[in-house]
Protein backbone atom coordinates (compact mmCIF):
# COMPACT_ATOMS: atom_id res chain seq x y z
CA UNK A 1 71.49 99.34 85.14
CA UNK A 2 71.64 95.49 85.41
CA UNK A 3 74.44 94.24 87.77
CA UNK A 4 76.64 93.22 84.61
CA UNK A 5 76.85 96.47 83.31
CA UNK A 6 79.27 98.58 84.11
CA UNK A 7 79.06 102.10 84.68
CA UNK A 8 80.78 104.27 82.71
CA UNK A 9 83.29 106.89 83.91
CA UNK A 10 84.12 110.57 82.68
CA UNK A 11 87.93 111.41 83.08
CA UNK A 12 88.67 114.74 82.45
CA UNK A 13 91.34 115.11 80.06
CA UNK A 14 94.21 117.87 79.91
CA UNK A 15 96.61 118.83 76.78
CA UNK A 16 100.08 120.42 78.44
CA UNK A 17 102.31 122.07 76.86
CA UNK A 18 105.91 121.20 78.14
CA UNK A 19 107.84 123.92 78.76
CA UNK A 20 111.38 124.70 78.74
CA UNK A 21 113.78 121.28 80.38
CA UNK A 22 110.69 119.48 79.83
CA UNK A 23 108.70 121.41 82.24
CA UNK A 24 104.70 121.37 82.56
CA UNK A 25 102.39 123.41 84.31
CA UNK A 26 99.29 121.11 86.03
CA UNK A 27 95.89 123.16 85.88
CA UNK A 28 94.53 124.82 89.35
CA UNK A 29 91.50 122.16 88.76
CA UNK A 30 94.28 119.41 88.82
CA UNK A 31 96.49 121.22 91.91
CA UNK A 32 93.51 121.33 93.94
CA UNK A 33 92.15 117.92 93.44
CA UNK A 34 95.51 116.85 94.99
CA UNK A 35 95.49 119.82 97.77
CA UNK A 36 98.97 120.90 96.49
CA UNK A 37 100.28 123.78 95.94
CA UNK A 38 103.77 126.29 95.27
CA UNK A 39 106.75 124.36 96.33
CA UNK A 40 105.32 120.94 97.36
CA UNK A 41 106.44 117.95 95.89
CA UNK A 42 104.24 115.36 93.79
CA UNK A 43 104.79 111.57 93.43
CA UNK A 44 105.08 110.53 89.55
CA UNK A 45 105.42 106.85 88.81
CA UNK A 46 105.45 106.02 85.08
CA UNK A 47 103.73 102.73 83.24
CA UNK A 48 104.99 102.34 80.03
CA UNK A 49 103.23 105.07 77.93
CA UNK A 50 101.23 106.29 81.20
CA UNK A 51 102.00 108.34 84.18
CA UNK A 52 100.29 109.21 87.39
CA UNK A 53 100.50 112.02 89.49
CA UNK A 54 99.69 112.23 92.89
CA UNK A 55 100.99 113.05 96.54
CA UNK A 56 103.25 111.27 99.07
CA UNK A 57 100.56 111.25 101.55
CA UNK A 58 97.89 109.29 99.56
CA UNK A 59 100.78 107.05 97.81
CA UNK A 60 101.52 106.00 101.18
CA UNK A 61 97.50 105.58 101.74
CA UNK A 62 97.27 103.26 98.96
CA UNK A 63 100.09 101.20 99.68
CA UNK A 64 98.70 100.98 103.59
CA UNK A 65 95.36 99.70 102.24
CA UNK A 66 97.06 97.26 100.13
CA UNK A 67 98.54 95.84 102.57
CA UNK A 68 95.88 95.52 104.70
CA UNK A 69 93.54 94.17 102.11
CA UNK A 70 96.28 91.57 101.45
CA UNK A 71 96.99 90.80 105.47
CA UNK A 72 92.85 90.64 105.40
CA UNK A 73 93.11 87.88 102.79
CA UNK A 74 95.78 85.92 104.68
CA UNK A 75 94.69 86.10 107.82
CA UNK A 76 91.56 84.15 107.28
CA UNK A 77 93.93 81.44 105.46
CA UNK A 78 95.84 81.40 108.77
CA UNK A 79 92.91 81.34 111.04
CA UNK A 80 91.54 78.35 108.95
CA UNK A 81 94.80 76.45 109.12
CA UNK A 82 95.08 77.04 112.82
CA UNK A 83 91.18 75.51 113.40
CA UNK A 84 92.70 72.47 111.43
CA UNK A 85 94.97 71.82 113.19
CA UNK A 86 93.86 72.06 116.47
CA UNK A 87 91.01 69.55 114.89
CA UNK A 88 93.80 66.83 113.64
CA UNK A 89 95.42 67.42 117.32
CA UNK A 90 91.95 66.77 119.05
CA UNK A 91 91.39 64.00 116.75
CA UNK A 92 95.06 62.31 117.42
CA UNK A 93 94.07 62.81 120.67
CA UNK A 94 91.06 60.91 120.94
CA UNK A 95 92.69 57.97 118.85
CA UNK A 96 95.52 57.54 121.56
CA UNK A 97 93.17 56.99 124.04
CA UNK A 98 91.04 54.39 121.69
CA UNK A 99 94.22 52.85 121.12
CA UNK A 100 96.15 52.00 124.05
CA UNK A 101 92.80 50.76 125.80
CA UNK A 102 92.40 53.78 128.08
CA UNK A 103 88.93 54.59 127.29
CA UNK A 104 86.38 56.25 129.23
C-alpha cells in the first residue's frame, strides 16, 4: 500500500430493535468492547442522524487528549514568541549602547 492510500476499515454493524419507551438492548460483543455492564451508565452524544455510545471514563480520555494535543500546539507558538522577544530585547539592547556612544 502506497502512502496515499488509505486503508480501509471494517465496522461491524448492528440492527436493534427498540423496545418498549424507545428502549434498545446493545449486543454482549458491543457491552464488552466498552467493559460495561448491568446498571452502569453509558455516554450518548447525538450528530445529526448519528449517535455514539461510549463510557464516561474514555469521554473524559478523549477530551484530556484533546486538550493536550491542543496545549501541545500552542505551546510551541508561545515558546517561539518568547525566543522573539527576548531576541528584539537583546537587539534593543545592543542599539542603546551603539547609540548613546557607550560602546565597548
Amino acid at each position: 500500500m502506497t502512502g496515499q492510500e488509505s486503508e480501509i476499515r471494517v465496522v461491524p454493524s448492528y440492527r436493534i430493535p427498540l423496545q418498549e419507551n424507545g428502549r434498545m438492548i446493545l449486543p454482549a460483543e458491543l457491552r464488552r468492547a466498552l467493559g460495561v455492564g448491568k446498571g452502569d451508565r453509558v455516554v450518548v452524544r447525538s450528530d445529526g442522524d448519528r449517535i455514539e455510545i461510549t463510557t464516561a471514563a474514555r469521554s473524559r480520555a478523549r477530551a484530556r487528549a484533546r486538550l493536550q494535543d491542543l496545549y501541545a500546539a500552542r505551546s510551541g507558538v508561545v515558546d517561539e514568541l518568547i525566543a522573539e522577544r527576548r531576541a528584539e530585547a537583546r537587539r534593543e539592547g545592543d542599539d542603546d549602547g551603539a547609540a548613546d556612544g557607550a560602546g565597548p
